[in-house]
C-alpha atoms as a PDB file:
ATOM      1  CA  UNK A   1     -11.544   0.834 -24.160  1.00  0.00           C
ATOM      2  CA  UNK A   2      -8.546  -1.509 -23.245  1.00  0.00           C
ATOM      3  CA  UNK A   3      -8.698  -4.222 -20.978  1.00  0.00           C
ATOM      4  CA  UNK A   4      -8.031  -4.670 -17.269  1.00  0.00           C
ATOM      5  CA  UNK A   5      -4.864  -3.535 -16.395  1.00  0.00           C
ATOM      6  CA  UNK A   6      -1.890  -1.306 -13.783  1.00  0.00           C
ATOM      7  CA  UNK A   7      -1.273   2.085 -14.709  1.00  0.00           C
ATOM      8  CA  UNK A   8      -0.329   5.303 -13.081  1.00  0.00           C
ATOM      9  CA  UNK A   9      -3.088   7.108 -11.628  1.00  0.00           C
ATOM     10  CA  UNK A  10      -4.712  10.096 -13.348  1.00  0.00           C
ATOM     11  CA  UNK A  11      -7.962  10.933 -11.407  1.00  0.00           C
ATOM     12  CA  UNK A  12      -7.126  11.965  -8.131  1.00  0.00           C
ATOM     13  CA  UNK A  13     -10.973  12.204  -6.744  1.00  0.00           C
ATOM     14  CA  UNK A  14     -11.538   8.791  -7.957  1.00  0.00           C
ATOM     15  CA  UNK A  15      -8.549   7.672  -6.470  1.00  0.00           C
ATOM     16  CA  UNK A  16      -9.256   9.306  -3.374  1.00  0.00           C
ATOM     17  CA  UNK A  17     -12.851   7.672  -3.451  1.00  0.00           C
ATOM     18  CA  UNK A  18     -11.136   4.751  -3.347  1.00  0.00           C
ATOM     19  CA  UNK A  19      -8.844   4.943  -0.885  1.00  0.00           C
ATOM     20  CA  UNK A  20     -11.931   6.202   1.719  1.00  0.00           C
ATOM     21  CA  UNK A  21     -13.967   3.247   0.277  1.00  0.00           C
ATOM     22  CA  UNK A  22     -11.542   0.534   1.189  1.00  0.00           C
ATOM     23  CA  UNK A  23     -10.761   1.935   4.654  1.00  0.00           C
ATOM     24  CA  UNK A  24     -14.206   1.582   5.615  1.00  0.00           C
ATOM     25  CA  UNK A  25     -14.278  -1.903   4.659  1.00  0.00           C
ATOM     26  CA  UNK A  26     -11.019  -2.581   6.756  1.00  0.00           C
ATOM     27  CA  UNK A  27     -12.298  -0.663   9.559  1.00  0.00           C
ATOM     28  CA  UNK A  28     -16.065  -2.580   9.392  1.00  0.00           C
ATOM     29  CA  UNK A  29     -13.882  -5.910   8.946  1.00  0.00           C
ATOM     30  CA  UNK A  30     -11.692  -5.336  11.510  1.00  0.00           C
ATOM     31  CA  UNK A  31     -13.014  -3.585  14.178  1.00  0.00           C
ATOM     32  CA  UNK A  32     -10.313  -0.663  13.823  1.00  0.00           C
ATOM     33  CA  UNK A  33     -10.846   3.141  12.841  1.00  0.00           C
ATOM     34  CA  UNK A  34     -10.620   4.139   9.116  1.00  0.00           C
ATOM     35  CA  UNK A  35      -7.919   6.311   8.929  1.00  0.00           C
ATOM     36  CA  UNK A  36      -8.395  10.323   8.340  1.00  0.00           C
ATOM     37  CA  UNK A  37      -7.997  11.256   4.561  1.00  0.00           C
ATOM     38  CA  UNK A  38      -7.001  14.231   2.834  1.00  0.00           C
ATOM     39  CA  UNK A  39      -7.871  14.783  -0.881  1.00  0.00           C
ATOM     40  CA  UNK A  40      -4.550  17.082  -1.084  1.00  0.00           C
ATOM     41  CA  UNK A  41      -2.213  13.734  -0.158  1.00  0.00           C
ATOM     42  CA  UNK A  42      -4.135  12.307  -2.675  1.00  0.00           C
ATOM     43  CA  UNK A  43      -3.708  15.063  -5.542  1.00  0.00           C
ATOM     44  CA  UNK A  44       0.746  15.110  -4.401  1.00  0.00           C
ATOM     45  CA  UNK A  45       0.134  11.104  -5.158  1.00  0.00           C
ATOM     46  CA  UNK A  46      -1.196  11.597  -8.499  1.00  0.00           C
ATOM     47  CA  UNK A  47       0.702  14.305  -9.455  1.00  0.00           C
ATOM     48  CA  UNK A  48       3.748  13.155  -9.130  1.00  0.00           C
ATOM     49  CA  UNK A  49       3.012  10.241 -10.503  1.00  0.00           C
ATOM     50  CA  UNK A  50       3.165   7.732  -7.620  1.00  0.00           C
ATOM     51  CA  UNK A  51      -0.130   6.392  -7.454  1.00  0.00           C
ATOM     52  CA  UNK A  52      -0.314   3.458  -9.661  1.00  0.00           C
ATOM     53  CA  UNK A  53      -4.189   1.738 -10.018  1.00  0.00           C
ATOM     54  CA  UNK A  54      -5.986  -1.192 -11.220  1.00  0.00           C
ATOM     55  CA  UNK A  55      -8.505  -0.400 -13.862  1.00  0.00           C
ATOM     56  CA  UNK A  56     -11.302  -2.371 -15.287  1.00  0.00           C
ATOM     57  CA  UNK A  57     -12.669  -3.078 -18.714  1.00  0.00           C
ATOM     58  CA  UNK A  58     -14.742   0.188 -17.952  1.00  0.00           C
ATOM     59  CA  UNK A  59     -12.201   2.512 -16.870  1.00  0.00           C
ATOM     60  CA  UNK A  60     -12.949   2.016 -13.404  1.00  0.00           C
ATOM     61  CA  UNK A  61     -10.216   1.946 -10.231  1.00  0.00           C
ATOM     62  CA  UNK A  62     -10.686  -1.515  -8.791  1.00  0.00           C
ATOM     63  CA  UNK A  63      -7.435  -1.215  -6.700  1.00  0.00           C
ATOM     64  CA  UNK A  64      -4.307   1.160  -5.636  1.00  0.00           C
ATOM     65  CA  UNK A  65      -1.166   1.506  -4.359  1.00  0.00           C
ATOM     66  CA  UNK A  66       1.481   4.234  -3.599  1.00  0.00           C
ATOM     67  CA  UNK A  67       5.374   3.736  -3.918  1.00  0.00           C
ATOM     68  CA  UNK A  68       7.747   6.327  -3.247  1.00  0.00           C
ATOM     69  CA  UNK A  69      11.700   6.512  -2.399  1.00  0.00           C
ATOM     70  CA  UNK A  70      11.046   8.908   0.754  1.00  0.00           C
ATOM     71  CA  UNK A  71       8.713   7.681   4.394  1.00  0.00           C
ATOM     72  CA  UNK A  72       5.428   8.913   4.701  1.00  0.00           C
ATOM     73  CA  UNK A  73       6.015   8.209   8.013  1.00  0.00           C
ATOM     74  CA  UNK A  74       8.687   8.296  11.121  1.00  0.00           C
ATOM     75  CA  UNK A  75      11.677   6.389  10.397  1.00  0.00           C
ATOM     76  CA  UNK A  76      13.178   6.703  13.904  1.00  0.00           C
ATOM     77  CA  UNK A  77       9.912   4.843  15.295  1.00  0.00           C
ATOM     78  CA  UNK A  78      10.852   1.245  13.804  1.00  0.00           C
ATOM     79  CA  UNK A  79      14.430  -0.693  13.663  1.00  0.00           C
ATOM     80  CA  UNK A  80      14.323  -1.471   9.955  1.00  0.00           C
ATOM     81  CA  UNK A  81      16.386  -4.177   8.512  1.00  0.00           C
ATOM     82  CA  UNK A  82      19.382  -1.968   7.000  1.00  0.00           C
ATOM     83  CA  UNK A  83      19.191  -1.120   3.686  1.00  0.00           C
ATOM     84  CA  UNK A  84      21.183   0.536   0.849  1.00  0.00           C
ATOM     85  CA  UNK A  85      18.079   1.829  -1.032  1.00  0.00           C
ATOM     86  CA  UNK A  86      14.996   1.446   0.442  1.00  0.00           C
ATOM     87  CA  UNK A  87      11.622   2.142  -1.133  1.00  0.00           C
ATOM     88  CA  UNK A  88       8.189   2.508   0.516  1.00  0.00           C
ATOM     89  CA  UNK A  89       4.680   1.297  -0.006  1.00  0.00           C
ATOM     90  CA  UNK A  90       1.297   3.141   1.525  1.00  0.00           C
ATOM     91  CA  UNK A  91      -1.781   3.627   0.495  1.00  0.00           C
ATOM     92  CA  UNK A  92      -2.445  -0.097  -0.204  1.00  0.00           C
ATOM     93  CA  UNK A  93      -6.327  -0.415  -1.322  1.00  0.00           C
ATOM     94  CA  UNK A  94      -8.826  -2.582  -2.698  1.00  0.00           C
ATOM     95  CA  UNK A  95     -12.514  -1.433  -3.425  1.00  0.00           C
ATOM     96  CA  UNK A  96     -15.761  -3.361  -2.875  1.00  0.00           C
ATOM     97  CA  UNK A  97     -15.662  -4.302  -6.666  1.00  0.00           C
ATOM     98  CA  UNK A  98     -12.373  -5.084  -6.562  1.00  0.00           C
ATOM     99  CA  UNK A  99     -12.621  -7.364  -3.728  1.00  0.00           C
ATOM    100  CA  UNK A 100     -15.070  -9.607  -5.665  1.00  0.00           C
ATOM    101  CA  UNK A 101     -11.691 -10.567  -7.129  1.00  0.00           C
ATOM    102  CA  UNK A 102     -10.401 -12.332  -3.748  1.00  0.00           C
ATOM    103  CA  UNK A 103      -7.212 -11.779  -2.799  1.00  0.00           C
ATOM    104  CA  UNK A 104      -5.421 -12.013  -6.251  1.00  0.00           C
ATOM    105  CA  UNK A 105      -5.996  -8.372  -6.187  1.00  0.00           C
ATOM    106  CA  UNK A 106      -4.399  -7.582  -3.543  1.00  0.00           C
ATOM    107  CA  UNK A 107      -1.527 -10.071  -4.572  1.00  0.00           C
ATOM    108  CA  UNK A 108      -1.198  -8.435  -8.324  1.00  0.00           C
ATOM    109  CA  UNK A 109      -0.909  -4.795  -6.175  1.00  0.00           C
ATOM    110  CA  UNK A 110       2.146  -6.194  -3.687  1.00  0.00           C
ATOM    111  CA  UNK A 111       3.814  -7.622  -6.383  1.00  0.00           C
ATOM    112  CA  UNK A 112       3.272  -4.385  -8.501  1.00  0.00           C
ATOM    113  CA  UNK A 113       5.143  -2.662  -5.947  1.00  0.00           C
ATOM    114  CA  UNK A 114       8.110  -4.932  -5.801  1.00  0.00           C
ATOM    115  CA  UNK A 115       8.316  -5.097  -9.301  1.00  0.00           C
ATOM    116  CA  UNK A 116       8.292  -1.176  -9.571  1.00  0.00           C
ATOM    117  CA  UNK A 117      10.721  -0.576  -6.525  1.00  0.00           C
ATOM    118  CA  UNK A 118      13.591  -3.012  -7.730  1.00  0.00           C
ATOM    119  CA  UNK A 119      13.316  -1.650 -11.053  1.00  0.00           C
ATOM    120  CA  UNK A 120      14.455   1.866  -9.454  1.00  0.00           C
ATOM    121  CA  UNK A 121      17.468  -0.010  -7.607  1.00  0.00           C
ATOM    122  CA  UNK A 122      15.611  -0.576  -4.356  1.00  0.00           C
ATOM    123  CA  UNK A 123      17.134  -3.321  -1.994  1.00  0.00           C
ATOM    124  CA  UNK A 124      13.763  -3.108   0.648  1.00  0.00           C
ATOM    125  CA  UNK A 125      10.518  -2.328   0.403  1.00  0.00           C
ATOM    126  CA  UNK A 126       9.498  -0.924   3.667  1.00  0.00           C
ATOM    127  CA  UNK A 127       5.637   0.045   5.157  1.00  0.00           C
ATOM    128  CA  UNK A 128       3.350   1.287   8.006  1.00  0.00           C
ATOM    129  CA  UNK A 129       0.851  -0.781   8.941  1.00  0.00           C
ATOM    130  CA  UNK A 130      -1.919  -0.708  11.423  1.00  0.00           C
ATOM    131  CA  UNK A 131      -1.684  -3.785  13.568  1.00  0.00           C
ATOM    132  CA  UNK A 132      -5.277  -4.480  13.720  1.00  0.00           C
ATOM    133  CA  UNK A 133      -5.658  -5.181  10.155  1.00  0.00           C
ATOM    134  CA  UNK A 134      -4.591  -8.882   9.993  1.00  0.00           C
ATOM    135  CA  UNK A 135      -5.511  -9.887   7.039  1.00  0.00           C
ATOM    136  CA  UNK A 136      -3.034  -7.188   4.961  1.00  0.00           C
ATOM    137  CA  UNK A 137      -0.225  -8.290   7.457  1.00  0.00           C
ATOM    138  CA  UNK A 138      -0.983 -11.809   6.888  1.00  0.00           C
ATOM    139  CA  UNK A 139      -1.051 -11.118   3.245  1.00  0.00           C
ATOM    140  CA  UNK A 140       2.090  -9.099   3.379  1.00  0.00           C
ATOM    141  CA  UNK A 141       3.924 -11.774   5.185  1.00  0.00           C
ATOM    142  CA  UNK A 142       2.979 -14.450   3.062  1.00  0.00           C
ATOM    143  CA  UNK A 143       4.570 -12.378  -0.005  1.00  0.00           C
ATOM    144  CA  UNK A 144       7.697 -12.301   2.691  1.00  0.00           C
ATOM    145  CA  UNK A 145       7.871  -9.031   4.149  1.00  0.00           C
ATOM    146  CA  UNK A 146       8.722  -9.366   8.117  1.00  0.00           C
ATOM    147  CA  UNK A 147       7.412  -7.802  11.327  1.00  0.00           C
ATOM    148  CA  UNK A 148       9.785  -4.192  11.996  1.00  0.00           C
ATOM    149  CA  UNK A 149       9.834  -3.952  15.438  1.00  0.00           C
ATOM    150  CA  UNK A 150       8.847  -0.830  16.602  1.00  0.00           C
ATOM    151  CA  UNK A 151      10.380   1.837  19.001  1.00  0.00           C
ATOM    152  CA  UNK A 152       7.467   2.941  20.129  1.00  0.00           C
ATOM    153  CA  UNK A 153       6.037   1.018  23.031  1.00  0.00           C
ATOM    154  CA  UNK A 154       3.747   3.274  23.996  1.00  0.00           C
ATOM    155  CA  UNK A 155       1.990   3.020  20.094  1.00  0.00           C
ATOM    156  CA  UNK A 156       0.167  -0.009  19.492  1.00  0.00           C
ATOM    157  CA  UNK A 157      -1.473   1.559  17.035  1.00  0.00           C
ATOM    158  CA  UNK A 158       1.333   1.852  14.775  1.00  0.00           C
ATOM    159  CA  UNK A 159       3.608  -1.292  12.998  1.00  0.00           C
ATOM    160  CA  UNK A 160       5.810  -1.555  10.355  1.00  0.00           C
ATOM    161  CA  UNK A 161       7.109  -4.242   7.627  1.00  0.00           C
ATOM    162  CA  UNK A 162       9.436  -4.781   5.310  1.00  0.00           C
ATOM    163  CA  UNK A 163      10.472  -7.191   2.118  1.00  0.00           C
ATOM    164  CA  UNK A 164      13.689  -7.264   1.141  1.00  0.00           C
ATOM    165  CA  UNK A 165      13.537  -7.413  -2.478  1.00  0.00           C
ATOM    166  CA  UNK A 166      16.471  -9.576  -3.352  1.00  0.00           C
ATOM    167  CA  UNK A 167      14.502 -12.646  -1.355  1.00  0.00           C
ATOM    168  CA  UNK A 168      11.397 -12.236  -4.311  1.00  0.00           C
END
């Protein structure tokens, strides 16, 4: 068994486990609503190779996240920043084990993502984000990404951010 270590995601009910486990933390944390999950995003994240995860000594996802060069979401709800090549972010996620780590975790995963989006030519890194989970924004904006605002008044529900990857 190698050691701890990124690498793209091969076990889609694992990941999926994963994903589900960390939204219920949030959503205890923070007083929101975990998010509705389908297995089947999941499996389109593995398979094409998206997914990337953290795994332990053990084999073990500790942690995840999900880049891709096409919105999971909207566009026409947020003024992004212009960009010439933007990349997004989702599925940002850190299990119970994982979190034993702090939030160098967490850190390791954002920077994972830059790291992985400039190295396809990306100029942005752009996400949706649910408002009421303050301690990912604050994490996200201490790594730089801003606030989006949002065309969507009616929505507080929904936010977006963005890092513009030439500021790393």
């Amino acid at each position: 068994m190698s050691g701890p270590r990124w690498a793209v995601a091969t076990d889609a009910a694992e990941l999926h486990q994963l994903v589900i486990e960390s939204d219920q933390i949030a959503a205890r944390e923070s007083g929101t609503t975990a998010p509705l999950r389908r297995l089947a995003s999941t499996e389109r994240c593995v398979a094409s190779g998206s997914s990337w995860v953290w795994i332990d000594v053990d084999g073990h996802y500790l942690a995840t996240l999900t880049v891709e060069s096409a919105p999971s979401f909207d566009l026409s709800q947020a003024d992004f920043p212009a960009a010439d090549c933007p990349w997004y972010m989702r599925r940002l996620a850190v299990g119970e084990t994982g979190r034993r780590l702090g939030v160098w975790l967490s850190l390791q995963a954002v920077h994972l993502a830059g790291q992985l989006c400039a190295s396809q030519g990306a100029d942005w890194l752009r996400c949706e984000i649910n408002p009421g989970l303050t301690k990912v924004a604050d994490l996200l904006l201490a790594v730089g990404f801003v606030v989006v605002p949002s065309r969507r008044a009616d929505r507080a529900d929904l936010g977006w951010m963005a890092w513009h990857l030439g500021s790393r």
